[in-house]
Structure formats: C-alpha cells, structure tokens
PDB file of N, CA and C in Angstrom:
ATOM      1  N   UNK A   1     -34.881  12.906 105.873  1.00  0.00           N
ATOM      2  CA  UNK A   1     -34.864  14.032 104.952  1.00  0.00           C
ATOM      3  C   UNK A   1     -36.290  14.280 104.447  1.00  0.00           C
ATOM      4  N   UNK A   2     -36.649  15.694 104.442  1.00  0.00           N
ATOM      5  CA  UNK A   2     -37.902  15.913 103.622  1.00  0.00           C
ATOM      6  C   UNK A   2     -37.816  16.326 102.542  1.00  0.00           C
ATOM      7  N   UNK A   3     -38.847  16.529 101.977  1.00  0.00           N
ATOM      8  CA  UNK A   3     -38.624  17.242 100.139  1.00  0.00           C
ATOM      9  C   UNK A   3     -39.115  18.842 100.394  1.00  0.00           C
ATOM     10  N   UNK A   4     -38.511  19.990  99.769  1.00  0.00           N
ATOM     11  CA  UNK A   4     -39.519  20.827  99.945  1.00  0.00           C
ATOM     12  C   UNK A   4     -39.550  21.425  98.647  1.00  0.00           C
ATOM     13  N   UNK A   5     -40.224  22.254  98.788  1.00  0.00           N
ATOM     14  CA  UNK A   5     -40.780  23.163  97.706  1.00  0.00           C
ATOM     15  C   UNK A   5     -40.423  24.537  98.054  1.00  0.00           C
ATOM     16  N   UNK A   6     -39.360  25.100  96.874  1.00  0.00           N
ATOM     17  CA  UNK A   6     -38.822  26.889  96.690  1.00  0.00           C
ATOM     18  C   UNK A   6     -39.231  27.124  95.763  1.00  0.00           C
ATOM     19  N   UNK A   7     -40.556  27.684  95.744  1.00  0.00           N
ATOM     20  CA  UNK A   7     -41.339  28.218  94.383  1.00  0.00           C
ATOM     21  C   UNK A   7     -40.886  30.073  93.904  1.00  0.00           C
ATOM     22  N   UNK A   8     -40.101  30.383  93.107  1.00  0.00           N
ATOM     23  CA  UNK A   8     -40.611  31.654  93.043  1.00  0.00           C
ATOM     24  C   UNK A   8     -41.687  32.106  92.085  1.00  0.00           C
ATOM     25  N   UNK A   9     -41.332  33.451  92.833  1.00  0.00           N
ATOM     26  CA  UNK A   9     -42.727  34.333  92.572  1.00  0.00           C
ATOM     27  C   UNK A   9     -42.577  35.883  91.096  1.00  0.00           C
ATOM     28  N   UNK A  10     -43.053  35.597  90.569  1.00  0.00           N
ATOM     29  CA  UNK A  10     -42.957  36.889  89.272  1.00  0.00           C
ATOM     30  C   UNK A  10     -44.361  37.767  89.886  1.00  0.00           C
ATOM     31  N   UNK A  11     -44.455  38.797  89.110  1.00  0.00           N
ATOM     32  CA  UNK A  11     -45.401  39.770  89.173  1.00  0.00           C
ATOM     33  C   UNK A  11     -46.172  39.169  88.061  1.00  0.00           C
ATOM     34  N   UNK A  12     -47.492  38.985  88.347  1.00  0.00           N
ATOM     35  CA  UNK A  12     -48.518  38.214  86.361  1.00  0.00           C
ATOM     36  C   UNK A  12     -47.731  39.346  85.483  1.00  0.00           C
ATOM     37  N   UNK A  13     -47.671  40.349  85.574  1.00  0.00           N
ATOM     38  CA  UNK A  13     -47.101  41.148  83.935  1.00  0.00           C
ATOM     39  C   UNK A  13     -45.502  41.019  83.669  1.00  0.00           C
ATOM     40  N   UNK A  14     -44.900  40.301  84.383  1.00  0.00           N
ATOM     41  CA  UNK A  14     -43.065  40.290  84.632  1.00  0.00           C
ATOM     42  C   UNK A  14     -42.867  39.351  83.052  1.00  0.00           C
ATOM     43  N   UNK A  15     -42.117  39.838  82.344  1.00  0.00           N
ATOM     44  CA  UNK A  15     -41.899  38.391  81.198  1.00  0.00           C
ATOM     45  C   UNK A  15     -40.466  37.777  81.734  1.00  0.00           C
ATOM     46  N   UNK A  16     -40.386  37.134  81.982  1.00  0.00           N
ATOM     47  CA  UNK A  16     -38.973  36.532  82.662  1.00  0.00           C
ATOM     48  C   UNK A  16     -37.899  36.358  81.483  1.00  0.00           C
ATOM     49  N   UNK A  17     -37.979  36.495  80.338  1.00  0.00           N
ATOM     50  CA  UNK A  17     -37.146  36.563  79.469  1.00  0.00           C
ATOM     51  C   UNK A  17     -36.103  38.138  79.107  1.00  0.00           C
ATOM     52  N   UNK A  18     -37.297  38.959  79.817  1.00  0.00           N
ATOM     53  CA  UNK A  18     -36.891  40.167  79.345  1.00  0.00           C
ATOM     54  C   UNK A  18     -36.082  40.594  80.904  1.00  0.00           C
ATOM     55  N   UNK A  19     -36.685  40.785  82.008  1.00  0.00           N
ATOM     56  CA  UNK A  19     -36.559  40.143  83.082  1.00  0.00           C
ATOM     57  C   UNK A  19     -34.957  39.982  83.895  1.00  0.00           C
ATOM     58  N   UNK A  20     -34.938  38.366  83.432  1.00  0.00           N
ATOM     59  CA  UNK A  20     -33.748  37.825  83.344  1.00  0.00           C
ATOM     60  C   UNK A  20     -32.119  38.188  82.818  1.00  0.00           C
ATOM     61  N   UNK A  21     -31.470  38.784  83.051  1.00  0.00           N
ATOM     62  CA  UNK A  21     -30.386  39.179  82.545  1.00  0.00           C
ATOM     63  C   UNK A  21     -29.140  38.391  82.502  1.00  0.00           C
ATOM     64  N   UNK A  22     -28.101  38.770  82.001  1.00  0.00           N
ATOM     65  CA  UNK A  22     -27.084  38.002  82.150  1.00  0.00           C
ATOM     66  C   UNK A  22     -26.482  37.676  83.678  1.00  0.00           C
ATOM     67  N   UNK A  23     -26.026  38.382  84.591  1.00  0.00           N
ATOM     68  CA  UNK A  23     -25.768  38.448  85.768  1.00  0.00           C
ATOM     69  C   UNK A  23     -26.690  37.557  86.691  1.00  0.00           C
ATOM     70  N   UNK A  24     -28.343  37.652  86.423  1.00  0.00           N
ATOM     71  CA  UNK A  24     -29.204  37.131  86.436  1.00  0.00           C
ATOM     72  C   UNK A  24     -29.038  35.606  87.213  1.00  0.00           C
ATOM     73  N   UNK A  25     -29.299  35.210  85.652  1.00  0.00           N
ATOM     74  CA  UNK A  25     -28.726  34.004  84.757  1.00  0.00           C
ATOM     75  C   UNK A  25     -27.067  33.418  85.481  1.00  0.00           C
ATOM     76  N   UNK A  26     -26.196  33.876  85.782  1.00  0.00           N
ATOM     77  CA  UNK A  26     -25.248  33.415  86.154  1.00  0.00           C
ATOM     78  C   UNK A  26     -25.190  33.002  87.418  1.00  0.00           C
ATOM     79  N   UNK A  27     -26.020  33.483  88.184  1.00  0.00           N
ATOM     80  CA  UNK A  27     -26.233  33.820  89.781  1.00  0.00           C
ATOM     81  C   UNK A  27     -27.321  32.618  90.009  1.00  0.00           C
ATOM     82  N   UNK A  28     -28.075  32.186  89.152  1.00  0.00           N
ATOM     83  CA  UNK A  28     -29.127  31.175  89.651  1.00  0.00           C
ATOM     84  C   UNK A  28     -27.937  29.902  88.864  1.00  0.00           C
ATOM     85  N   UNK A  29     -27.524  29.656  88.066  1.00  0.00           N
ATOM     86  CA  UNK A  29     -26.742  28.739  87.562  1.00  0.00           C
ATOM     87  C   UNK A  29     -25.372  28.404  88.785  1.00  0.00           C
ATOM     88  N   UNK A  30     -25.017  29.477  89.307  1.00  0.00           N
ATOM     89  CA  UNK A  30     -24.103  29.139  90.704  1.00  0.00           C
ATOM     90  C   UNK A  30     -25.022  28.486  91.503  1.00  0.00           C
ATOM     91  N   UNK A  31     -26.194  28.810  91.401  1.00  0.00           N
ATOM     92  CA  UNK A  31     -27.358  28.766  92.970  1.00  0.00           C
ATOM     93  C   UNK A  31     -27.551  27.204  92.561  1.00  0.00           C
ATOM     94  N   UNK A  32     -27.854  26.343  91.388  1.00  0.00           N
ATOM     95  CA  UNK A  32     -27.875  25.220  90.970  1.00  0.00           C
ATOM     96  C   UNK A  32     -26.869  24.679  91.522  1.00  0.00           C
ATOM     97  N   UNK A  33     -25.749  25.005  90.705  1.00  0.00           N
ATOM     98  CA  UNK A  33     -24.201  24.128  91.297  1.00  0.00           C
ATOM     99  C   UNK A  33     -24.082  23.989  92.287  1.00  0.00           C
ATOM    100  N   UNK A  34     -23.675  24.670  93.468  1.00  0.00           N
ATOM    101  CA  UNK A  34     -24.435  25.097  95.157  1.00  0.00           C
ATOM    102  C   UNK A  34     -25.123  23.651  95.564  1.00  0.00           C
ATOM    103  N   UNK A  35     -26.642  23.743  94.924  1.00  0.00           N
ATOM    104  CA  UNK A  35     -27.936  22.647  95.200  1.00  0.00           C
ATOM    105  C   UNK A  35     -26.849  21.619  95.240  1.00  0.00           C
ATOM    106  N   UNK A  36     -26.532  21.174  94.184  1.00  0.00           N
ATOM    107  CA  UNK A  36     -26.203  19.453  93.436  1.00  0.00           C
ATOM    108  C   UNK A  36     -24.848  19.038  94.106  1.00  0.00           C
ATOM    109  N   UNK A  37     -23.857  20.029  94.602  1.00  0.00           N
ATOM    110  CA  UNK A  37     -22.824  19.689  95.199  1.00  0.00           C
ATOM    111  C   UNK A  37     -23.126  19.540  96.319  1.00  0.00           C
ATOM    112  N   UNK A  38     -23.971  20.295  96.957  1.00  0.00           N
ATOM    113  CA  UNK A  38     -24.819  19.787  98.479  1.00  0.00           C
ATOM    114  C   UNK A  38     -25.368  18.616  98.266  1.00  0.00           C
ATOM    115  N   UNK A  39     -26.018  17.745  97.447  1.00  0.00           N
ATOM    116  CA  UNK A  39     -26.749  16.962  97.397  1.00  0.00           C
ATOM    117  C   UNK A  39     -28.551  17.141  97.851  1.00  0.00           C
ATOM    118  N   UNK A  40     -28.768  18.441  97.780  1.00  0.00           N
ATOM    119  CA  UNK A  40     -29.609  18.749  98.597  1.00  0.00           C
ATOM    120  C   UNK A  40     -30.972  18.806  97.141  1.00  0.00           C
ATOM    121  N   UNK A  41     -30.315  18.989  95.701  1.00  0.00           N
ATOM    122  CA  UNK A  41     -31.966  19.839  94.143  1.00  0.00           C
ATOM    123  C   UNK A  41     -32.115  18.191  93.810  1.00  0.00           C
ATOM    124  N   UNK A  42     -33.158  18.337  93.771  1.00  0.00           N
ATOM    125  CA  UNK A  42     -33.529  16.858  93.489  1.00  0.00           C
ATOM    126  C   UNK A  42     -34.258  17.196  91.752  1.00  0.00           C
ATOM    127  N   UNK A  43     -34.659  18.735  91.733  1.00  0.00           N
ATOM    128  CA  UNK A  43     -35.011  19.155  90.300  1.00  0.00           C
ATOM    129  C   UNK A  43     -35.735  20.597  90.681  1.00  0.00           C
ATOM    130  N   UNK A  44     -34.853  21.056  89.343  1.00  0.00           N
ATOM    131  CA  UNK A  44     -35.703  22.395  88.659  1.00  0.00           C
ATOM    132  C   UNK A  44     -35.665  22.769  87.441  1.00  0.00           C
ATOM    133  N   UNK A  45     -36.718  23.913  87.684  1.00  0.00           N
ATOM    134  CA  UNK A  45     -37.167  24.404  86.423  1.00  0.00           C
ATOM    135  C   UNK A  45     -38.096  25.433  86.633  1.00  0.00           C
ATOM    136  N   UNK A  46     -38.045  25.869  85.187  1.00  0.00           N
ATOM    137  CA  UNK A  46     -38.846  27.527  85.251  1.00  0.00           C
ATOM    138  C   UNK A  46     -40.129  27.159  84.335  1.00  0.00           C
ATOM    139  N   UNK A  47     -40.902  28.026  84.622  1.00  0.00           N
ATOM    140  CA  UNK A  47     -42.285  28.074  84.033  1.00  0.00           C
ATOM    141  C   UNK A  47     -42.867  28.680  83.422  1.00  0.00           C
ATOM    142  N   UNK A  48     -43.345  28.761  81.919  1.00  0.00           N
ATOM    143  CA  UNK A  48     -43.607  29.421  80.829  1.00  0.00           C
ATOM    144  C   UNK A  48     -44.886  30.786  81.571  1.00  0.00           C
ATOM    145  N   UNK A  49     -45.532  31.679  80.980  1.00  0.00           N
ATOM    146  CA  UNK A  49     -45.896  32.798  81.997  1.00  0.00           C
ATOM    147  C   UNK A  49     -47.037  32.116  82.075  1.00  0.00           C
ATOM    148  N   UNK A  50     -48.010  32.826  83.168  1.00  0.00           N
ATOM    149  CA  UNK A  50     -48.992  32.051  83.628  1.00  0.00           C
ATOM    150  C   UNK A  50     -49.721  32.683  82.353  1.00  0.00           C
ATOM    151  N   UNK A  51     -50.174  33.646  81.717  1.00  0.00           N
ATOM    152  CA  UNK A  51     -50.673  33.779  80.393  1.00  0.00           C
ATOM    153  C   UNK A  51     -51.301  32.475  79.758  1.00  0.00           C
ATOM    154  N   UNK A  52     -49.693  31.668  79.626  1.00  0.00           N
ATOM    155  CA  UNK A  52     -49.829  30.347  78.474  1.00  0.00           C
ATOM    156  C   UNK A  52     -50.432  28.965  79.430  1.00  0.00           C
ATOM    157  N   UNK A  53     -50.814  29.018  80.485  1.00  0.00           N
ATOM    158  CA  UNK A  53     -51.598  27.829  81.008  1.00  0.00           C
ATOM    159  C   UNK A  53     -52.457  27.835  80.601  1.00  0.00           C
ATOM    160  N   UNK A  54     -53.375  26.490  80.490  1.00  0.00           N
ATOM    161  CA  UNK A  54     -54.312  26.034  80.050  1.00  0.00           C
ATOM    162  C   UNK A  54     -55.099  25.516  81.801  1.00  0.00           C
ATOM    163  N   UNK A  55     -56.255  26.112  81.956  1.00  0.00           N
ATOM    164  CA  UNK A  55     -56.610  25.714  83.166  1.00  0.00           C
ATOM    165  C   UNK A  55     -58.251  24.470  83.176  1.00  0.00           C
ATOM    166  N   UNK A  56     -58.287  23.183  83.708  1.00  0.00           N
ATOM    167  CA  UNK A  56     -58.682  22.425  83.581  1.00  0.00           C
ATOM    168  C   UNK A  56     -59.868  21.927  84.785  1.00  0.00           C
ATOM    169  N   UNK A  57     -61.309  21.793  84.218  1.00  0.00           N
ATOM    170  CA  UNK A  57     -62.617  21.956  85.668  1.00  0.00           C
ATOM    171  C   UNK A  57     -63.032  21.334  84.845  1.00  0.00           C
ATOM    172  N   UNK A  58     -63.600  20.174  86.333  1.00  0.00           N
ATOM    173  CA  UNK A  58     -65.080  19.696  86.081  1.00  0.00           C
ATOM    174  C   UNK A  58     -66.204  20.204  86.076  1.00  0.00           C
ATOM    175  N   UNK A  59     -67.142  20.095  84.929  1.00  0.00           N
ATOM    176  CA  UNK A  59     -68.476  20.603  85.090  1.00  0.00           C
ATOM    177  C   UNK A  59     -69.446  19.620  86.083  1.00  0.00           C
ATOM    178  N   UNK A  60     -70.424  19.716  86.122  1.00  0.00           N
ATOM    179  CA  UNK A  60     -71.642  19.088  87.176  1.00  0.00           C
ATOM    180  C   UNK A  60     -72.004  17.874  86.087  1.00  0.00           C
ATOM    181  N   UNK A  61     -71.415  17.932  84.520  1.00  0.00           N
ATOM    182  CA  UNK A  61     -72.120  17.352  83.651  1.00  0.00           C
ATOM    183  C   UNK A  61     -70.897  15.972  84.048  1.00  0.00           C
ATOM    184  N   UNK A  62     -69.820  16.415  84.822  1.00  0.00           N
ATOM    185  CA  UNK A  62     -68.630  15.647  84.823  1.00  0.00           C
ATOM    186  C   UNK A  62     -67.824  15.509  83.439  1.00  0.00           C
ATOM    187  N   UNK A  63     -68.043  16.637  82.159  1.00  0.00           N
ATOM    188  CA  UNK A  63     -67.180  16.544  81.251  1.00  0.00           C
ATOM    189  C   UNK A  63     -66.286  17.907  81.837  1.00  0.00           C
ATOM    190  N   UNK A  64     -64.850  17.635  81.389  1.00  0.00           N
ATOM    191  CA  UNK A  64     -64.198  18.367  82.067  1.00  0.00           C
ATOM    192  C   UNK A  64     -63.563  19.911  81.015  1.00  0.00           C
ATOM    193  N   UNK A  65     -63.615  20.691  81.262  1.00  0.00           N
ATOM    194  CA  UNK A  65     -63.594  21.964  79.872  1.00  0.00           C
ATOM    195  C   UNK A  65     -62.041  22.468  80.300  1.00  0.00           C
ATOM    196  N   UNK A  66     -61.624  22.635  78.972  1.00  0.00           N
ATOM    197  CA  UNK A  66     -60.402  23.919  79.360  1.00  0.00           C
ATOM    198  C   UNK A  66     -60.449  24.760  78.551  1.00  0.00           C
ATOM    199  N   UNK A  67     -59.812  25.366  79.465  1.00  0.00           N
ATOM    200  CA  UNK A  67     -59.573  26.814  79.059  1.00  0.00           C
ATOM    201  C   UNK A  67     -58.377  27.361  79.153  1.00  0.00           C
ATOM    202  N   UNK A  68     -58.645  28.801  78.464  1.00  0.00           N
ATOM    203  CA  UNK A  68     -56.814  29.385  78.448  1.00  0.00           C
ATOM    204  C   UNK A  68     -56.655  30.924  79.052  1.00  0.00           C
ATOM    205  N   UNK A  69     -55.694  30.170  80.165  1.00  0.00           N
ATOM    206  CA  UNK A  69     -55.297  31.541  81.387  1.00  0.00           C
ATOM    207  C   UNK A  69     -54.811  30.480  82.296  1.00  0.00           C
ATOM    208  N   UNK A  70     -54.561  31.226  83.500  1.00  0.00           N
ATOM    209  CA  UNK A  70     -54.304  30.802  85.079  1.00  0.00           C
ATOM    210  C   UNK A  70     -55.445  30.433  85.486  1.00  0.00           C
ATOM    211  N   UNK A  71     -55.537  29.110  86.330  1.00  0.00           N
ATOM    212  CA  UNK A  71     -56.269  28.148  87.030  1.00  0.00           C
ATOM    213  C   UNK A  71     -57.198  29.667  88.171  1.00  0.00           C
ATOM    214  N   UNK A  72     -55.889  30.478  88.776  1.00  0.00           N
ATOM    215  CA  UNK A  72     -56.399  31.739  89.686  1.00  0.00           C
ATOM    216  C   UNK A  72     -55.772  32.858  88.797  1.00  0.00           C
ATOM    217  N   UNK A  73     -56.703  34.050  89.358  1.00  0.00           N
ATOM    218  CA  UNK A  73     -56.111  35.223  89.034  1.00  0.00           C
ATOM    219  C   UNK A  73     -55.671  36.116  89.536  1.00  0.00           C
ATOM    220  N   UNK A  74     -54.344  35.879  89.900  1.00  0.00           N
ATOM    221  CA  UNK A  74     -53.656  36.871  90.801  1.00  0.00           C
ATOM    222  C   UNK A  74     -52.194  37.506  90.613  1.00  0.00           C
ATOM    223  N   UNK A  75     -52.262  38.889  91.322  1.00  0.00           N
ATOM    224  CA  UNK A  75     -51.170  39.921  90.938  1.00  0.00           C
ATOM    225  C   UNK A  75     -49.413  38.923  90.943  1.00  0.00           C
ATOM    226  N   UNK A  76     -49.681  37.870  91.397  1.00  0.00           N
ATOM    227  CA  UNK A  76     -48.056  37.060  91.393  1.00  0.00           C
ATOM    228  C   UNK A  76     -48.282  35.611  90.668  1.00  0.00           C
ATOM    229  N   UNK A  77     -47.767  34.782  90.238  1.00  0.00           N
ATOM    230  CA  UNK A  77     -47.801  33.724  89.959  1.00  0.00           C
ATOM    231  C   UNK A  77     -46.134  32.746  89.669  1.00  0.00           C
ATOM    232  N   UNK A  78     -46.000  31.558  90.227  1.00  0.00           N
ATOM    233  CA  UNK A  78     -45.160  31.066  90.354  1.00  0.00           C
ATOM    234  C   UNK A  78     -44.419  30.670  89.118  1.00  0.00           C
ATOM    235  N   UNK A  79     -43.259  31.155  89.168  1.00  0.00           N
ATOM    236  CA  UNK A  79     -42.143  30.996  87.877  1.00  0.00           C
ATOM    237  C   UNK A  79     -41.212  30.623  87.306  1.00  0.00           C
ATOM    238  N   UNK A  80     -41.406  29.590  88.821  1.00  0.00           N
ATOM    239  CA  UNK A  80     -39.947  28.544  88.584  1.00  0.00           C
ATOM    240  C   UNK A  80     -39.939  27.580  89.814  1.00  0.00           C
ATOM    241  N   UNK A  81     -39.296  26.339  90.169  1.00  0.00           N
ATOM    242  CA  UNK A  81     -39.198  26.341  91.392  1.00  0.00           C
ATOM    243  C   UNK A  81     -37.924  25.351  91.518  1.00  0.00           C
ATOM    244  N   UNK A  82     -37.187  25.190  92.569  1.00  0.00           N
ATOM    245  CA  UNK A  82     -36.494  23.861  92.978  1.00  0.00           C
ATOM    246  C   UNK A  82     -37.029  23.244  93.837  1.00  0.00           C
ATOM    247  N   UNK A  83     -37.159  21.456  93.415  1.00  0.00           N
ATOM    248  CA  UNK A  83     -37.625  20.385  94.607  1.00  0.00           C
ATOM    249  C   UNK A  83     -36.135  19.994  95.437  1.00  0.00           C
ATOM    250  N   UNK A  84     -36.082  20.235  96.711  1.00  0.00           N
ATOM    251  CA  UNK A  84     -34.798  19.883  97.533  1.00  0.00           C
ATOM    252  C   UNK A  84     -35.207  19.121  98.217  1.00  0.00           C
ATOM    253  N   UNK A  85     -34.477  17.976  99.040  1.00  0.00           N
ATOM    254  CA  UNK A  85     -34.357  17.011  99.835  1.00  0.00           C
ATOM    255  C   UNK A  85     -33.185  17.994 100.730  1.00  0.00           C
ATOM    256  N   UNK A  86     -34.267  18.844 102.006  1.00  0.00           N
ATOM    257  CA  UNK A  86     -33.331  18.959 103.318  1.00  0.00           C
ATOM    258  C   UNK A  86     -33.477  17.999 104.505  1.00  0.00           C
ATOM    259  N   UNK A  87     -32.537  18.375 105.317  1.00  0.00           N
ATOM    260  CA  UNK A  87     -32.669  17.917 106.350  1.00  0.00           C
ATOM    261  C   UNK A  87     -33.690  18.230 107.407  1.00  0.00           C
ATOM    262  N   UNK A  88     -34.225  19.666 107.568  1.00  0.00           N
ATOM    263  CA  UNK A  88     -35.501  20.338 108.089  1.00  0.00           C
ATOM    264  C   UNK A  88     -35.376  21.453 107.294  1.00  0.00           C
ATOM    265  N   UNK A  89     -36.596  22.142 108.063  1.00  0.00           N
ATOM    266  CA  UNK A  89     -36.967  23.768 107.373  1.00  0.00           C
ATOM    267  C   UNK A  89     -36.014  24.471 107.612  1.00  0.00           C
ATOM    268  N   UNK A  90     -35.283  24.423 108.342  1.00  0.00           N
ATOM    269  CA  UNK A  90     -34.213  25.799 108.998  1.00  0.00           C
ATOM    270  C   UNK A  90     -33.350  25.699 107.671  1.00  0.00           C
ATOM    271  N   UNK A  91     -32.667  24.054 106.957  1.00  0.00           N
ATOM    272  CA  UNK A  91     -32.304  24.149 105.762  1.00  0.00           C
ATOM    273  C   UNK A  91     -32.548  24.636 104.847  1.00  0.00           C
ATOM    274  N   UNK A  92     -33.948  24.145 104.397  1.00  0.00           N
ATOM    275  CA  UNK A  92     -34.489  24.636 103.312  1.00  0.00           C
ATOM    276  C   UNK A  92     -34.985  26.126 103.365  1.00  0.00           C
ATOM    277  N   UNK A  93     -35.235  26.781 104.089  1.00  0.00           N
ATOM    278  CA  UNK A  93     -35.145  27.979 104.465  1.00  0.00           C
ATOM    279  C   UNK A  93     -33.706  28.989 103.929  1.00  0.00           C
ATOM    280  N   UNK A  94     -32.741  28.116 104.339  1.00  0.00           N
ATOM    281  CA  UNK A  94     -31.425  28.938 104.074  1.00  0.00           C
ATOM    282  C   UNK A  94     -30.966  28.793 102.135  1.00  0.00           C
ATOM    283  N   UNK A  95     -31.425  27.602 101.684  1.00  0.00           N
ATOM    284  CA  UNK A  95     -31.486  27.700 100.220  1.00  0.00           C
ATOM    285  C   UNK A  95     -32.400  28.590  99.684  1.00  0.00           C
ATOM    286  N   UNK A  96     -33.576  28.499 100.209  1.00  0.00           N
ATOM    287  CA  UNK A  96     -34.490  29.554  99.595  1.00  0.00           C
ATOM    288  C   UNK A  96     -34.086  31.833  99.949  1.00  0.00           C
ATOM    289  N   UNK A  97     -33.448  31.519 100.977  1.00  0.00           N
ATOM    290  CA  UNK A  97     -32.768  33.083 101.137  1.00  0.00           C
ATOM    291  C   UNK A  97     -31.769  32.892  99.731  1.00  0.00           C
ATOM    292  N   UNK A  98     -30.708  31.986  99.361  1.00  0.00           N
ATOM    293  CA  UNK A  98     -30.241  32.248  98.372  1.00  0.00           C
ATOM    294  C   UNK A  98     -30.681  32.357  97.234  1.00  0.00           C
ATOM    295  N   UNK A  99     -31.998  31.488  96.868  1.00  0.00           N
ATOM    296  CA  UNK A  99     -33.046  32.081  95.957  1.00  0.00           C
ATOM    297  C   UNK A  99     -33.492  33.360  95.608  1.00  0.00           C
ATOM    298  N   UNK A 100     -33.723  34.023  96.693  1.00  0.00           N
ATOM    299  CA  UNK A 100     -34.749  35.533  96.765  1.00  0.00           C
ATOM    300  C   UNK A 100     -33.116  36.007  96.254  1.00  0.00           C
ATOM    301  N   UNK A 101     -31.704  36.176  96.721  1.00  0.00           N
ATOM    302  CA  UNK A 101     -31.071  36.736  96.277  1.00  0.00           C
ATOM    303  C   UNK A 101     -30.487  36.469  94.522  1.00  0.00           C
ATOM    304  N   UNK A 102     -30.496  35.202  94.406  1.00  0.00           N
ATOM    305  CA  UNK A 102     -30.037  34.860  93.128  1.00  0.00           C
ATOM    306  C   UNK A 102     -31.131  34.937  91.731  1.00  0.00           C
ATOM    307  N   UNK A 103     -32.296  34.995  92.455  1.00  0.00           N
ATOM    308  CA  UNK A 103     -33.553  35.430  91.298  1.00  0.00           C
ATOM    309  C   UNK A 103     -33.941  36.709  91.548  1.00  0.00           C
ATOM    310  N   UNK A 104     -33.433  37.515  92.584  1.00  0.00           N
ATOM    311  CA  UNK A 104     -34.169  38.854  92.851  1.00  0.00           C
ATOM    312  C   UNK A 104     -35.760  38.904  92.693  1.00  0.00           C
ATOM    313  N   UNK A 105     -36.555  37.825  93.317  1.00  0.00           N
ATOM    314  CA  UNK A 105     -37.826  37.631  93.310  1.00  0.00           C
ATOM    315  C   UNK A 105     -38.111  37.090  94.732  1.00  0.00           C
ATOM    316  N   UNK A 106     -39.614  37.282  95.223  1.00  0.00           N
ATOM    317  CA  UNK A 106     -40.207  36.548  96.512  1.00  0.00           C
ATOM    318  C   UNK A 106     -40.017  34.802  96.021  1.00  0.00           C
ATOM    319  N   UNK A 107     -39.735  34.548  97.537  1.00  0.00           N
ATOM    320  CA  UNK A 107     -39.921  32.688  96.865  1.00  0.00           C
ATOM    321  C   UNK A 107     -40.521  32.487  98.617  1.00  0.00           C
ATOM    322  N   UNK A 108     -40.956  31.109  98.103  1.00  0.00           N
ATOM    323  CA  UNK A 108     -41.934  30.395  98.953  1.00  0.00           C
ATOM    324  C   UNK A 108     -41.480  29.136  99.070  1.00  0.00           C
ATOM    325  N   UNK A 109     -41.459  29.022 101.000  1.00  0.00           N
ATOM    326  CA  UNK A 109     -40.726  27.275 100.585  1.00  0.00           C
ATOM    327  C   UNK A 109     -41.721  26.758 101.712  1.00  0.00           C
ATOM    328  N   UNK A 110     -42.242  25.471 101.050  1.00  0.00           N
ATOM    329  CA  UNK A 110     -43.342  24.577 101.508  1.00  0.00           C
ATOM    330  C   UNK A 110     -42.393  22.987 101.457  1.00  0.00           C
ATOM    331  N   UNK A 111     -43.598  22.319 102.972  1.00  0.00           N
ATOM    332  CA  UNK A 111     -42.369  21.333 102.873  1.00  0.00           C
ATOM    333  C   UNK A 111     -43.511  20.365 101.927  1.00  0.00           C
ATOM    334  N   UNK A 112     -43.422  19.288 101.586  1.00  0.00           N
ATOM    335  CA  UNK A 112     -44.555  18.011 100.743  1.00  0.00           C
ATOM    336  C   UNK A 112     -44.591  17.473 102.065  1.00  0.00           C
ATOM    337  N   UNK A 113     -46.126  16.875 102.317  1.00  0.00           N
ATOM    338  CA  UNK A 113     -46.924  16.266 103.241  1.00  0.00           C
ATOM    339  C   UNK A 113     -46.666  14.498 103.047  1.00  0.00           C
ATOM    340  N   UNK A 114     -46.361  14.230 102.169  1.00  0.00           N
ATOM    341  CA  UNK A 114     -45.931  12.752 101.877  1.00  0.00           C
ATOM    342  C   UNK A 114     -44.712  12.286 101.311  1.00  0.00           C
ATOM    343  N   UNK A 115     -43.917  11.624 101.614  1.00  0.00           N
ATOM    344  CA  UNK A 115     -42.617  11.324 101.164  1.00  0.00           C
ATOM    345  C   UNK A 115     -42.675  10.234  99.688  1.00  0.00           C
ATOM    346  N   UNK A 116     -41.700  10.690  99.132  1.00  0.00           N
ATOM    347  CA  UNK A 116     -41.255   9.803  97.355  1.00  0.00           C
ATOM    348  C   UNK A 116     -41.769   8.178  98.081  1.00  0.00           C
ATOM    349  N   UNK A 117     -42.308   8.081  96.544  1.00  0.00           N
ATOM    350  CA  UNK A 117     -42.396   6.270  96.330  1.00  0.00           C
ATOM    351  C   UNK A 117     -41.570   5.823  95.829  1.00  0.00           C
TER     352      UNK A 117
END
C-alpha cells in the first residue's frame, strides 16, 4: 500500500466558509464515511486561507525571519486535503474524482516518495 496525497484546490480569494454550504458539507462528510469504511483516510483536514500563513526563510545571516502571507503567490492555494493508504494510483485516483465532486473544487493527488515509520 502507498500513502497519497488529495490536496484540494480553492481560488486565493475563495473564503471556504462562505463557500461551503450545507449540501456542501454533507457530501464531503459522506466522502469521509466512504474513506474510513474502505479503510483507505488515514487523515484529514481543511486549511485556514492561505492569507493567515505565516511563511518561514533562511537569511544568508542563517537567522530565520517570518513573515505573514503564503510561502508562494499564486491564483490557487491548497485547502484541505486527505492522506489515504491505496493500493496504487488508479485507486487513489478514483477517491480523488469523488473529491472534485464532493468539494466542487480541482484536487491533486500525489503519491509520498517514502513510506510511514
């Protein structure tokens, strides 16, 4: 089994609170139940807007500064994701189509290059 990564995707100006609706909301909460009865969500969760990150660099001085915004600045930023344990991509592929439908957002599924300790 691998782990992968179903990140979705907001627009940077989307507030996911406003966003999010009831129907919404009910449709990703099936999409959970779904995961865990498969045995397949190992964990999720959603992500405050990229607005409220705090983004973190080394200087040359090697003291490290932060700051407040997105690490990048770009028209999408990731807004939630589930970690799954499939069997291959063709799996995790088919959870993440139920994603794009149950969040009505782009999602992205990456597999992890190294397996759990």
């Amino acid at each position: 089994m691998t782990l992968y990564l179903v990140a979705i995707h907001h627009a940077d100006d989307d507030d996911p609170a406003v966003q999010e609706d009831e129907a919404m909301g009910h449709a990703i909460d099936l999409l959970n139940e779904e995961m865990s009865a498969a045995g397949v969500r190992v964990f999720a969760g959603g992500l405050e807007s990229a607005g409220q990150a705090k983004s973190l660099r080394a200087g040359p001085d090697g003291k490290v500064a932060v700051t407040d915004g997105p690490y990048l600045h770009a028209a999408e930023h990731v807004g939630g994701f589930w970690l799954l344990e499939a069997a291959n991509l063709d799996e995790a592929l088919a959870w993440g189509k139920k994603a794009v439908i149950a969040c009505r957002a782009p999602v992205e599924v990456r597999a992890f290059l190294a397996g759990r300790d």
